[in-house]
Protein backbone atom coordinates (compact mmCIF):
# COMPACT_ATOMS: atom_id res chain seq x y z
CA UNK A 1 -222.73 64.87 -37.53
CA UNK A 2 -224.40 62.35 -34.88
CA UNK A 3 -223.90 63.38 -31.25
CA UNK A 4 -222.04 61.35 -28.38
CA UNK A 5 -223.54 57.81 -28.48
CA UNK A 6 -222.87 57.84 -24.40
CA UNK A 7 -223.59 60.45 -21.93
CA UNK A 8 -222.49 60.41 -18.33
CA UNK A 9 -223.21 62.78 -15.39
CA UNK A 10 -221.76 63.15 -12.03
CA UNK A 11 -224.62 64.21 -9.53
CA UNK A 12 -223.46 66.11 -6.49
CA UNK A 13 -222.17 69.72 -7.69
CA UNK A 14 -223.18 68.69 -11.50
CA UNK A 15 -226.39 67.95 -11.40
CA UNK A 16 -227.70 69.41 -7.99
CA UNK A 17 -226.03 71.92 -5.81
CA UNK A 18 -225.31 70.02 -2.43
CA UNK A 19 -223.45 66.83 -1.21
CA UNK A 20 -226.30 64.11 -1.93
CA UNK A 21 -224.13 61.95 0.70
CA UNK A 22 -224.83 64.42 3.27
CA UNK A 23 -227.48 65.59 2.41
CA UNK A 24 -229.58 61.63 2.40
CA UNK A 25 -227.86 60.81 5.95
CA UNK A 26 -228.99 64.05 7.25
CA UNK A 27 -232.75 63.12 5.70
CA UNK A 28 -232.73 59.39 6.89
CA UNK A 29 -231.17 59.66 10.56
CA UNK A 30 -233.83 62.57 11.20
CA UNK A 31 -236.60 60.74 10.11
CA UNK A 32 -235.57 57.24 11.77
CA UNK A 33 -232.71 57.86 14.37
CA UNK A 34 -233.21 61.60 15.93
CA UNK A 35 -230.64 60.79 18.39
CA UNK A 36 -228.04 59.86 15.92
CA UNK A 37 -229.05 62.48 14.15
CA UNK A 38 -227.85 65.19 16.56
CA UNK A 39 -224.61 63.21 16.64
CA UNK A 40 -224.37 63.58 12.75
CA UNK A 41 -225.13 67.37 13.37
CA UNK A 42 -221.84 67.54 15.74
CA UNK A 43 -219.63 65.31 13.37
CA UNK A 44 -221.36 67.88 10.27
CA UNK A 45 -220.72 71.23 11.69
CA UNK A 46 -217.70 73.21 10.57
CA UNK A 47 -217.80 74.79 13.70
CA UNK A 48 -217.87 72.01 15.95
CA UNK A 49 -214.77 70.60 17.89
CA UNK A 50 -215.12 67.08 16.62
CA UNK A 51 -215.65 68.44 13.03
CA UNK A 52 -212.47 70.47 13.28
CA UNK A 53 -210.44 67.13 14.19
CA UNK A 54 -212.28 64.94 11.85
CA UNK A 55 -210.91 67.41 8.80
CA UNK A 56 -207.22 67.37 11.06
CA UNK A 57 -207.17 63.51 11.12
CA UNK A 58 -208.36 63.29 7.54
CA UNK A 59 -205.72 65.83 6.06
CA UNK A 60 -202.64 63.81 8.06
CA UNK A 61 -203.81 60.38 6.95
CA UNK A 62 -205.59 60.90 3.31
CA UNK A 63 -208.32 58.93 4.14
CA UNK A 64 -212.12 60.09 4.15
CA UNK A 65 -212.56 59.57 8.52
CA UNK A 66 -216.16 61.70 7.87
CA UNK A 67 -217.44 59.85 5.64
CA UNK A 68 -217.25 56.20 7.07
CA UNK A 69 -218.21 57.74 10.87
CA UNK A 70 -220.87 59.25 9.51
CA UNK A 71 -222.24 56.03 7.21
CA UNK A 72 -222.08 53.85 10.44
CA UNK A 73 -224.51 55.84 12.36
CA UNK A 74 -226.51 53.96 9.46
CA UNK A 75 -226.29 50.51 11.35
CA UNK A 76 -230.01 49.32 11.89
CA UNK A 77 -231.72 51.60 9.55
CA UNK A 78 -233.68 49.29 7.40
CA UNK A 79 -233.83 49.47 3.52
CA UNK A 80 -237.43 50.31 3.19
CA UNK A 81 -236.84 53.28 5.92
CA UNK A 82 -233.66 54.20 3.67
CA UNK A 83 -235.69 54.21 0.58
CA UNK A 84 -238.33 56.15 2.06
CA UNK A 85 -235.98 59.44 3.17
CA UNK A 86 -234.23 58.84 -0.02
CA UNK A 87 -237.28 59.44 -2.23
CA UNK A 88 -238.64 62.31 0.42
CA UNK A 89 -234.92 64.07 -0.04
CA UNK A 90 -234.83 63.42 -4.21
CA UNK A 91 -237.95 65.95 -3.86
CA UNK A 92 -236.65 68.46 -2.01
CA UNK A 93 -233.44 68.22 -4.64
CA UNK A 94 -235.45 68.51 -7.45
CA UNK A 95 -237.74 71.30 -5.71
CA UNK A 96 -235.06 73.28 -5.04
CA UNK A 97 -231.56 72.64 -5.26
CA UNK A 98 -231.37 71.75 -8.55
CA UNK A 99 -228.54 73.03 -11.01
CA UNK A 100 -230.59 74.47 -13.35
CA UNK A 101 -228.41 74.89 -16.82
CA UNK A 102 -226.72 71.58 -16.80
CA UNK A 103 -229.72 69.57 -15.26
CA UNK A 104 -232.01 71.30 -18.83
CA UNK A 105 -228.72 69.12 -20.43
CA UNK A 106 -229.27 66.57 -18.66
CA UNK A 107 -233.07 66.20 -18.96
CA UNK A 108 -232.04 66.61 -23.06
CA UNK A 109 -229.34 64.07 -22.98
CA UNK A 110 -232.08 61.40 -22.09
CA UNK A 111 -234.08 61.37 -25.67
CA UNK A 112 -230.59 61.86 -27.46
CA UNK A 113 -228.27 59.11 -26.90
CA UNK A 114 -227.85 55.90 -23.73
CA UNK A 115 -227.39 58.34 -20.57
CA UNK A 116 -226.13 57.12 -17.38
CA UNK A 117 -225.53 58.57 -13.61
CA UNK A 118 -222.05 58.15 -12.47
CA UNK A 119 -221.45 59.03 -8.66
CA UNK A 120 -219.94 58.33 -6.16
CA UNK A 121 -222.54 59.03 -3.14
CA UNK A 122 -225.34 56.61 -1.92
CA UNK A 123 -227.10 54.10 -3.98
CA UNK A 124 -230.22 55.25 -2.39
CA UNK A 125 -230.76 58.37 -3.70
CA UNK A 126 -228.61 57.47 -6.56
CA UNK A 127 -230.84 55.20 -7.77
CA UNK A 128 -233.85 57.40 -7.21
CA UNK A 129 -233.06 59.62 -9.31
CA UNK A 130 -232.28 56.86 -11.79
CA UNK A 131 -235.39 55.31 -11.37
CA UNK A 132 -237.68 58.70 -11.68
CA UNK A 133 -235.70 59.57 -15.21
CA UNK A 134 -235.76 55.42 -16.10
CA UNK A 135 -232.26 55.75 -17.26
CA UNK A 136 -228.66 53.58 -15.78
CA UNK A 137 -226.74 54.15 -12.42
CA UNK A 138 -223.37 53.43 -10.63
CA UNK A 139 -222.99 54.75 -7.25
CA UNK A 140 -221.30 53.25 -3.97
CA UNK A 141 -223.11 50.82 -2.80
CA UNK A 142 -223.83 50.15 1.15
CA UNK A 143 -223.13 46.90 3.39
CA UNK A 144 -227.05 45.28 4.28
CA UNK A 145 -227.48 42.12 6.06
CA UNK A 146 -231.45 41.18 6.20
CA UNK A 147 -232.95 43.82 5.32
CA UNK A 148 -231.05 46.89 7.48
CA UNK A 149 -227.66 48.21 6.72
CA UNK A 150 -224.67 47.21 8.92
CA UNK A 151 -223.20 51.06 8.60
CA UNK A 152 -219.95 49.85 6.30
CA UNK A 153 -219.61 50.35 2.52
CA UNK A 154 -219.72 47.59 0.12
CA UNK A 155 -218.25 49.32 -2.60
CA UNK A 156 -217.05 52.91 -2.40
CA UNK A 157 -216.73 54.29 -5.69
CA UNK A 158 -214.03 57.43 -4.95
CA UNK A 159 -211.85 57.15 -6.94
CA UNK A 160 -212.99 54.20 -9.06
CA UNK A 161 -215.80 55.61 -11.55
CA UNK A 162 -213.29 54.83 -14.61
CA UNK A 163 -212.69 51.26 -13.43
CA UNK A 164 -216.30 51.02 -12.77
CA UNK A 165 -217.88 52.33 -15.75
CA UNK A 166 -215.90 50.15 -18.28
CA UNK A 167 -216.40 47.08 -15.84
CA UNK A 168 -220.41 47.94 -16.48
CA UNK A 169 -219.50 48.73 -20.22
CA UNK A 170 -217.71 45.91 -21.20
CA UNK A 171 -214.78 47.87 -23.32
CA UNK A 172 -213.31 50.87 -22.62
CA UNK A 173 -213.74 51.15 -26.11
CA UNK A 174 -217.31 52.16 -25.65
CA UNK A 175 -216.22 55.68 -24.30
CA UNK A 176 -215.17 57.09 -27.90
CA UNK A 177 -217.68 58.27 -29.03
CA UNK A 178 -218.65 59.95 -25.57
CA UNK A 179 -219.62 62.78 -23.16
CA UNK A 180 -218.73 63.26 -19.53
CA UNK A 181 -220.10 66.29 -17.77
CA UNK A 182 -218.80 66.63 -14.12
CA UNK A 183 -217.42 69.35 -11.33
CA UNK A 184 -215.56 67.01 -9.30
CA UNK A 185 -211.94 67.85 -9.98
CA UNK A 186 -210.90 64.13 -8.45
CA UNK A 187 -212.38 63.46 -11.56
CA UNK A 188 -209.52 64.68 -13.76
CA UNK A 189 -208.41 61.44 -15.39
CA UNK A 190 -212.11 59.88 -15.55
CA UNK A 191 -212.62 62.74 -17.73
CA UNK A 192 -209.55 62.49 -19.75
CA UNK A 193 -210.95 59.52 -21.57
CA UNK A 194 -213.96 60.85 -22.98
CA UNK A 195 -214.14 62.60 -26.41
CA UNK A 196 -216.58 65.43 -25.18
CA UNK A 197 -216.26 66.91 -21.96
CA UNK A 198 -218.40 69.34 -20.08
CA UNK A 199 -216.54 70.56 -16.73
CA UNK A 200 -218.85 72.66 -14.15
CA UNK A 201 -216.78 75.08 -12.13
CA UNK A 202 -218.65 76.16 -9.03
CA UNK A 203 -216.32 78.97 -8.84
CA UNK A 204 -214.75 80.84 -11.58
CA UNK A 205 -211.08 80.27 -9.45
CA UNK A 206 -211.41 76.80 -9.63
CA UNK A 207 -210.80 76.88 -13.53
CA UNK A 208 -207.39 76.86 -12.72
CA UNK A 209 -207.68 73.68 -11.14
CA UNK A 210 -208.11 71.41 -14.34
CA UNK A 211 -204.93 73.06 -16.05
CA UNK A 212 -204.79 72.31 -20.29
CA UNK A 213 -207.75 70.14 -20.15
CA UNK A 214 -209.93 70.61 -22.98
CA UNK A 215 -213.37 71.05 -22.43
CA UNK A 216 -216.68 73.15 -22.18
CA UNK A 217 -216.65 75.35 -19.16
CA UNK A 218 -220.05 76.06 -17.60
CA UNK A 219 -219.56 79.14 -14.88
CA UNK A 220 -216.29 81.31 -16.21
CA UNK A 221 -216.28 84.58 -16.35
CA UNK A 222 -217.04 86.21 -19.75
């Protein structure tokens, strides 16, 4: 019996444990922008004021407020700084917050069947990670103009990975014979449509979360 012909992987939570987002704006504004940076410290805190009515704001109006404040203190950084603190942070991920049994997957997946990242965080770092494995990528992609980013998405793949994966596919067709491994519960119907499925739960609770869905679960209880 031949394996899944297709194998896609979320990245934040799946493959590493930590927000990549987050975690490459935190990396590029402190190498490139220190006093934006301390800004993105206040918006990032959980205990800061301005955190606290960020997560208000973006629980009355269903919109992701962090997120887009936080990608315009981007405006100015040039790509080649970008790509620099992305490749500088893609170390420290793979040095040490790497998530160790689905990532030995993962590294497997690569010399068994066509293997592509599926995410919805930054290009960037995105991409370096698909470049250091030399396998395919979708990720959101940032607003440049000349060489430095304006600090507005492009494309902002929440949401949209289904939509986006069989655009880049072709056919939708060409997820049946198919395996999706991902934590990312907003990912419930993107995983639906796959014939294998490998769900990570971070916490044994959150198995809960994905109801009758059938799938491997990585991180139950015995």
């Amino acid at each position: 019996m031949h394996g899944p012909k297709l194998l896609v992987f979320d990245v934040c939570g799946t493959l590493f444990s930590e927000d990549t987002t987050i975690g490459l704006l935190e990396r590029c504004l402190a190498l490139h922008a220190p006093r934006r940076h301390l800004l993105f410290r206040l918006l990032s805190n959980r205990y800061s004021p301005f955190n606290l009515l960020l997560r208000v704001l973006e629980k009355a109006s269903s919109h992701h407020i962090y997120k887009h404040l936080a990608i315009r203190l981007l405006a100015g950084i040039s790509e080649e700084q970008m790509a620099g603190a992305a490749q500088s942070y893609l170390e420290y991920l793979l040095e040490h917050r790497v998530h160790q049994p689905v990532f030995d997957e993962f590294l497997e997946a690569r010399q068994s069947g066509r293997t592509i990242l599926v995410s919805a965080s930054l290009d960037p770092i995105i991409r370096a990670l698909a470049d250091f494995y030399k396998i395919e990528y979708l990720a959101s992609q940032l607003e440049s103009h000349a060489g430095r980013f304006t600090g507005r998405l492009l494309l902002d793949l929440t949401g949209r990975k289904l939509e986006a994966l069989t655009d880049y596919l072709g056919s939708p067709t060409a997820l049946a014979e198919s395996h999706c491994y991902t934590d990312n519960f907003s990912d419930l119907e993107f995983a639906r449509q796959f014939k294998h499925r490998t769900i990570i739960l971070l916490s044994p609770r959150h198995r809960n979360r994905w109801g009758s869905l059938k799938a491997r679960y990585l991180g139950e209880r015995p």
